[in-house]
Protein backbone atom coordinates (compact mmCIF):
# COMPACT_ATOMS: atom_id res chain seq x y z
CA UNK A 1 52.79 -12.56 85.54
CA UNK A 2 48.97 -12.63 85.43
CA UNK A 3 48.67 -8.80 85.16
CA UNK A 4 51.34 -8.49 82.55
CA UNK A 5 49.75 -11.49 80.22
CA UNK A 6 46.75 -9.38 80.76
CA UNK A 7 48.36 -5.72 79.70
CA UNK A 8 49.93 -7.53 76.66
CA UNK A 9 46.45 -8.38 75.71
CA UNK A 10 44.89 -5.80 76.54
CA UNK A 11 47.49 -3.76 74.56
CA UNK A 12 47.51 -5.84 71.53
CA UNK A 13 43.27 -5.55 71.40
CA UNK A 14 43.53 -1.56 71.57
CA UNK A 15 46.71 -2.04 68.88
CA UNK A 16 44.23 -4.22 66.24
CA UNK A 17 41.65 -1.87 67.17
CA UNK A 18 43.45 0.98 66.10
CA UNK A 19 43.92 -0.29 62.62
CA UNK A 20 42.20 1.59 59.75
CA UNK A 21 39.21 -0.35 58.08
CA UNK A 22 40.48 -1.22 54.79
CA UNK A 23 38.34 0.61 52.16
CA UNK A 24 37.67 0.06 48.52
CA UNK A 25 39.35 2.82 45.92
CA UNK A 26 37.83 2.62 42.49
CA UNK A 27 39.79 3.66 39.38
CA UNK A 28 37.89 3.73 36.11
CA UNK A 29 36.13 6.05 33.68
CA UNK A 30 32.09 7.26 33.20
CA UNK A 31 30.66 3.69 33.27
CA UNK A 32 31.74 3.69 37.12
CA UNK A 33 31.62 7.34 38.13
CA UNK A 34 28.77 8.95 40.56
CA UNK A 35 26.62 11.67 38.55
CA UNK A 36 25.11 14.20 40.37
CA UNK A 37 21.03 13.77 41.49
CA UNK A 38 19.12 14.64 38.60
CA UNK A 39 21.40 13.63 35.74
CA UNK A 40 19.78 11.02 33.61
CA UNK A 41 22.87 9.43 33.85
CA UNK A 42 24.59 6.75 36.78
CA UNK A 43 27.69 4.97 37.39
CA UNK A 44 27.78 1.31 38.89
CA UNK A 45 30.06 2.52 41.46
CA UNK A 46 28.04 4.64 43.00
CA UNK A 47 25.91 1.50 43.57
CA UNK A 48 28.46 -1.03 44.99
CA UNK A 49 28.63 0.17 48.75
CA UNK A 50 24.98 -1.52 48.74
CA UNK A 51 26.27 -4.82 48.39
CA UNK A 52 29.75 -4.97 49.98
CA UNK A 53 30.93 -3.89 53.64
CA UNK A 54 33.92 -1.98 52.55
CA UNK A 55 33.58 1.71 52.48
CA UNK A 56 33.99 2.26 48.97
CA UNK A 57 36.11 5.86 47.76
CA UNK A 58 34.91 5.95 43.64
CA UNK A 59 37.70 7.96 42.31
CA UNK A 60 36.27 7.46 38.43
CA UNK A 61 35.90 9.86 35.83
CA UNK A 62 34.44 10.84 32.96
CA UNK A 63 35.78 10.34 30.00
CA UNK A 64 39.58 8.97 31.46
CA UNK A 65 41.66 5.93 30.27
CA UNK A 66 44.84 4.94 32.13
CA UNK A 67 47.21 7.35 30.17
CA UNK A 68 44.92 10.47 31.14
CA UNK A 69 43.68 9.69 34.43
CA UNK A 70 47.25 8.92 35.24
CA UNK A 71 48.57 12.11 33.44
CA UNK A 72 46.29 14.47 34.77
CA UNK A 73 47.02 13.56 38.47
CA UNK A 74 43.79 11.55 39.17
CA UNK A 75 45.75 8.60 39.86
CA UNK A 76 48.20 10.52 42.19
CA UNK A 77 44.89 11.43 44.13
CA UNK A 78 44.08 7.78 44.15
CA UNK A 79 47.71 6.89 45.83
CA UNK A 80 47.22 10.00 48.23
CA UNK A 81 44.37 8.44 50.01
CA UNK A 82 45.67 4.61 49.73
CA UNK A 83 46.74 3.10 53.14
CA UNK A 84 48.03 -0.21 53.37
CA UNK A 85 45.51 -2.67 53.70
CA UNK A 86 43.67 -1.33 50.96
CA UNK A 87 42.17 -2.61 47.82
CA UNK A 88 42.28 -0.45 44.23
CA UNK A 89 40.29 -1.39 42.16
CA UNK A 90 41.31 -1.00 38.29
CA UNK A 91 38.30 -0.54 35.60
CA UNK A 92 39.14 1.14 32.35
CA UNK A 93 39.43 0.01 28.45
CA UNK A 94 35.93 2.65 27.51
CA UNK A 95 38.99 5.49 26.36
CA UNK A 96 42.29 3.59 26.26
CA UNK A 97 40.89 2.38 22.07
CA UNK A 98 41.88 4.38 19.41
CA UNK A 99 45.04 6.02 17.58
CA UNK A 100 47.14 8.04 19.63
CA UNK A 101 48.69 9.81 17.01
CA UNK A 102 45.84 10.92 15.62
CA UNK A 103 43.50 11.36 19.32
CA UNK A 104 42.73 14.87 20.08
CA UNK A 105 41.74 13.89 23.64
CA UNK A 106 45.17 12.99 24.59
CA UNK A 107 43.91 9.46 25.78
CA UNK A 108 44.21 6.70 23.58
CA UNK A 109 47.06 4.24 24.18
CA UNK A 110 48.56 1.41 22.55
CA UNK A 111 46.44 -1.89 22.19
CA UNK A 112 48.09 -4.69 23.57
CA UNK A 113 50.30 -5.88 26.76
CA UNK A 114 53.71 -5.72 24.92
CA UNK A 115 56.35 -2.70 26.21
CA UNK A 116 56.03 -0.99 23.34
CA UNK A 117 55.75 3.30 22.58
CA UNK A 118 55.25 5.96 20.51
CA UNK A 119 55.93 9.75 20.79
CA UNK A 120 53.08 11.53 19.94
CA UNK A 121 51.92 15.55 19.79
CA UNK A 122 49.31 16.28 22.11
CA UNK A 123 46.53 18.60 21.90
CA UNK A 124 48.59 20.89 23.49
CA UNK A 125 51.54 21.15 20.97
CA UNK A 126 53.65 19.31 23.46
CA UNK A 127 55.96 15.84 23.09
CA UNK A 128 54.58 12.54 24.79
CA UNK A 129 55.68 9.00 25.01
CA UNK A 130 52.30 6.55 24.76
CA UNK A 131 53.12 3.19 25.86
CA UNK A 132 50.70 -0.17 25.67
CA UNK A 133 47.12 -0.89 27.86
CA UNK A 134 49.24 -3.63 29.39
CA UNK A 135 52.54 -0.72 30.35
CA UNK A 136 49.64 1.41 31.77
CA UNK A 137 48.29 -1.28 34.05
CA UNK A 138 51.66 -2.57 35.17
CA UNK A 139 52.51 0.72 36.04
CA UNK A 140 49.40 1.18 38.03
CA UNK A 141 49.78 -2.27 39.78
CA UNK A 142 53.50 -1.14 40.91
CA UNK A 143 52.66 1.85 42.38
CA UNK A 144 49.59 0.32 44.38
CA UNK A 145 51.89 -2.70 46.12
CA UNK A 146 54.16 0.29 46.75
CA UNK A 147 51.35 1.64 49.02
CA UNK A 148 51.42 -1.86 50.69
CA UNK A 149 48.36 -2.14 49.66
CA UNK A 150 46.36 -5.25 47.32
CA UNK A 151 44.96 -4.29 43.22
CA UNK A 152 42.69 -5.59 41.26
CA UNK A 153 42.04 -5.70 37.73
CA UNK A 154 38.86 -5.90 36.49
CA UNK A 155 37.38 -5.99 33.28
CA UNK A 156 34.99 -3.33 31.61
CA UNK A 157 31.69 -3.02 31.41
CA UNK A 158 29.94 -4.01 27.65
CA UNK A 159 29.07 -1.44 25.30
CA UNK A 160 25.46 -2.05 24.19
CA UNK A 161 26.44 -2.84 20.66
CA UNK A 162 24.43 -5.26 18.68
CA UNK A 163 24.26 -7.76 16.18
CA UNK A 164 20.34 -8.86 15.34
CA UNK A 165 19.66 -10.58 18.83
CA UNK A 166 23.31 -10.96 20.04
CA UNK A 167 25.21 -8.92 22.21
CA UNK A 168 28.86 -8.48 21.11
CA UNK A 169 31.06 -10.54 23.22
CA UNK A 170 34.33 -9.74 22.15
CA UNK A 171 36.32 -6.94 23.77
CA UNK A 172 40.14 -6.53 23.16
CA UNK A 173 40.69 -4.19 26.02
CA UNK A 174 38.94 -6.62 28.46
CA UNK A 175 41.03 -9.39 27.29
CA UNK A 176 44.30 -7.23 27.73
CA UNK A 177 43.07 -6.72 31.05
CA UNK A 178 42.72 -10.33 31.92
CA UNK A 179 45.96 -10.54 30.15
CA UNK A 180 48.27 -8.37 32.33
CA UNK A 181 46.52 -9.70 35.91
CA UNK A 182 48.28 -12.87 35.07
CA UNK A 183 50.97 -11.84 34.20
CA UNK A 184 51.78 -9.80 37.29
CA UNK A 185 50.09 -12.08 39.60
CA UNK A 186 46.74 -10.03 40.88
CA UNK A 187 43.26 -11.00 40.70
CA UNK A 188 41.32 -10.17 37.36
CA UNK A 189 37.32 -9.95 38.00
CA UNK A 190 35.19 -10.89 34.80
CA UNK A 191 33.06 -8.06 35.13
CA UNK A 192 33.31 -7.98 31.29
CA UNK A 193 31.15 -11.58 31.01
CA UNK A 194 28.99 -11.29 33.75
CA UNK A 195 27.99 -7.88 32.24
CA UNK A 196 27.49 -9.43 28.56
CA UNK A 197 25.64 -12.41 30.32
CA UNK A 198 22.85 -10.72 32.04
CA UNK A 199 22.50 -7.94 29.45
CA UNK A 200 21.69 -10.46 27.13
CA UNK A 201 19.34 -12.31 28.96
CA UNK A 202 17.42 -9.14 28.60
CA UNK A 203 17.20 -8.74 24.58
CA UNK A 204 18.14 -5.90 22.33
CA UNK A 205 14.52 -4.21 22.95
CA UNK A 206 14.92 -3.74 26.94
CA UNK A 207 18.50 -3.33 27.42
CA UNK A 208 18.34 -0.27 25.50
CA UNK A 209 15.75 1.50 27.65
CA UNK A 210 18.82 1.21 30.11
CA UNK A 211 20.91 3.26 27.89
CA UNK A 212 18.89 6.31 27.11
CA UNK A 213 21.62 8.97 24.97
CA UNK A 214 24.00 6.26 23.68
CA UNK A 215 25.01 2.77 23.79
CA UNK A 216 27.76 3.56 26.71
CA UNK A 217 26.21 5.13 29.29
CA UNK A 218 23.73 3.70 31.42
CA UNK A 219 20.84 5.67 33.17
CA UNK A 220 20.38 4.52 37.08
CA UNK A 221 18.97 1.47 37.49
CA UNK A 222 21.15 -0.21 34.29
CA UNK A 223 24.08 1.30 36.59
CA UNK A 224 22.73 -1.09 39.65
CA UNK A 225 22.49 -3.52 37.09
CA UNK A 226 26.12 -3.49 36.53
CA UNK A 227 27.01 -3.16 39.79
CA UNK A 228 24.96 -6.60 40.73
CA UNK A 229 27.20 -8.05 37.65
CA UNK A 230 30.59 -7.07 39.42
CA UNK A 231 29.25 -8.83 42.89
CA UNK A 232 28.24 -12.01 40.99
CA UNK A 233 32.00 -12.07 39.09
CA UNK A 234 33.38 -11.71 42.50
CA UNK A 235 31.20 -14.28 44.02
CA UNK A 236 31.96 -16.70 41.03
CA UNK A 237 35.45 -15.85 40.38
CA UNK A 238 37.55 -18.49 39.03
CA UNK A 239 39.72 -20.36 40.93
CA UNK A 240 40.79 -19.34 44.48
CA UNK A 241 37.80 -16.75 46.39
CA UNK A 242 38.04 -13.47 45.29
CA UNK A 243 39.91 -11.06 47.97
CA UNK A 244 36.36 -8.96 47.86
CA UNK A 245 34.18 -12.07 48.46
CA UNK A 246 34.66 -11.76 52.39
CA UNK A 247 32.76 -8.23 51.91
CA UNK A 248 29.79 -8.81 50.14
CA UNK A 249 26.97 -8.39 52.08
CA UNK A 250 23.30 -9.72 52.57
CA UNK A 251 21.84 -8.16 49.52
CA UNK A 252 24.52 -8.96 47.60
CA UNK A 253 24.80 -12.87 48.74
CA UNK A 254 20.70 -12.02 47.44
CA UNK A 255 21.89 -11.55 43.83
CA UNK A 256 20.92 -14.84 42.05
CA UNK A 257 21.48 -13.49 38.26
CA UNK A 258 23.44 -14.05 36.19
CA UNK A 259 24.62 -17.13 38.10
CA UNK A 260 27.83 -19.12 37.19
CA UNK A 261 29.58 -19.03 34.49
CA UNK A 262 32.19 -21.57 32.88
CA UNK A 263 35.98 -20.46 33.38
């Protein structure tokens, strides 16, 4: 009996052994995306592996919103290389605003949560159905817990739009975001405030010599900036612990600002 109690255990340590490490897969747009060495350019993802344990696989793209990076096979990519166990991340709302009717870049989507369409022409002469933000999200959610494995909303990144001396707070496709991880039950990280917070706390003059060709687009060290915001929403998240918190690591338990904010 000894020996067999001791091959059961033995087996069951080599078993848990043998299961993958789960890994972080980020879905988003050029806020998040890695730029090549030399480009003026960054995105915060490529800077989030230095703060969390999870190998992190940044799947983002330029210049996709849910409908396109869905439509052009990006997100089958994403579901290729998901194993359960995983986490996906979900980052977008940058190229989901504007009129798909009118939207030459075959992007924009419906604002809003509600299961509503529209058949539009693409650039391409062809017929498409455009649903909602929230139908996008949903849909993106589904197919994730299909892989068995756990999603995340979060919301985006600030544009560096201001008024006088006061960052804009208010944006719609953030909200939505929040909007739909309740509804369907997954965690929602406030990247959106912790990203208004600390951009704030640096005034108008300085946050823009983070932005250097537009008010999107962050050069490298305003992308670490904004990937220290994302650790502190996951640190601070409201109500139960984040599912990420477990993987931060020593420099990002470091991170002190911007500290907690109300839920």
């Amino acid at each position: 009996m000894y020996f067999l109690n001791t091959f059961l255990i033995t087996s069951l340590a080599a078993l848990a052994s043998a299961a993958p490490t789960p890994k972080l897969l980020i879905c988003s747009d050029s806020t998040t995306a890695n730029y090549a060495t030399g480009n003026a350019l960054q995105g915060w993802g490529y800077y989030i592996s230095t703060y969390l344990t999870l190998p992190i696989t940044n799947l983002a793209r330029n210049g996709r919103s849910t409908r396109s990076f869905i439509n052009e096979g990006l997100w089958s990519t994403l579901l290729s290389q998901t194993n359960a166990g995983d986490y996906v991340l979900i980052e977008h709302g940058h190229n989901d605003d504007g009129d798909p009717t009118t939207d030459t870049a075959d992007r924009a989507v419906l604002p809003g949560i509600a299961n509503n369409s529209v058949v539009v022409t693409t650039s391409k002469g062809t017929t498409e159905t455009v649903y909602s933000f929230g139908w996008y999200l949903r849909k993106m959610v589904a197919d994730v817990r299909a892989k068995k494995a756990t999603p995340i909303i979060s919301g985006m990144v600030n544009r560096n739009y201001w008024s006088g001396s006061t960052l804009r707070t208010d944006w719609p496709f953030a909200e939505y975001a929040k909007q739909v991880a309740a509804q369907v039950d997954v965690e929602y990280v406030d990247h959106t405030t912790y990203s208004v917070v600390f951009w704030q706390s640096l005034g108008a003059t300085k946050a823009k010599t983070y932005f250097p060709n537009d008010n999107t687009h962050t050069n490298w060290d305003g992308a670490n900036y904004n990937a220290q915001t994302f650790v502190q929403a996951v640190k601070f998240h409201c109500g139960e612990a984040s599912v990420l918190k477990q993987y931060v690591n020593s420099a990002g338990n470091a991170i002190t600002q911007p500290g907690l904010e109300p839920c």
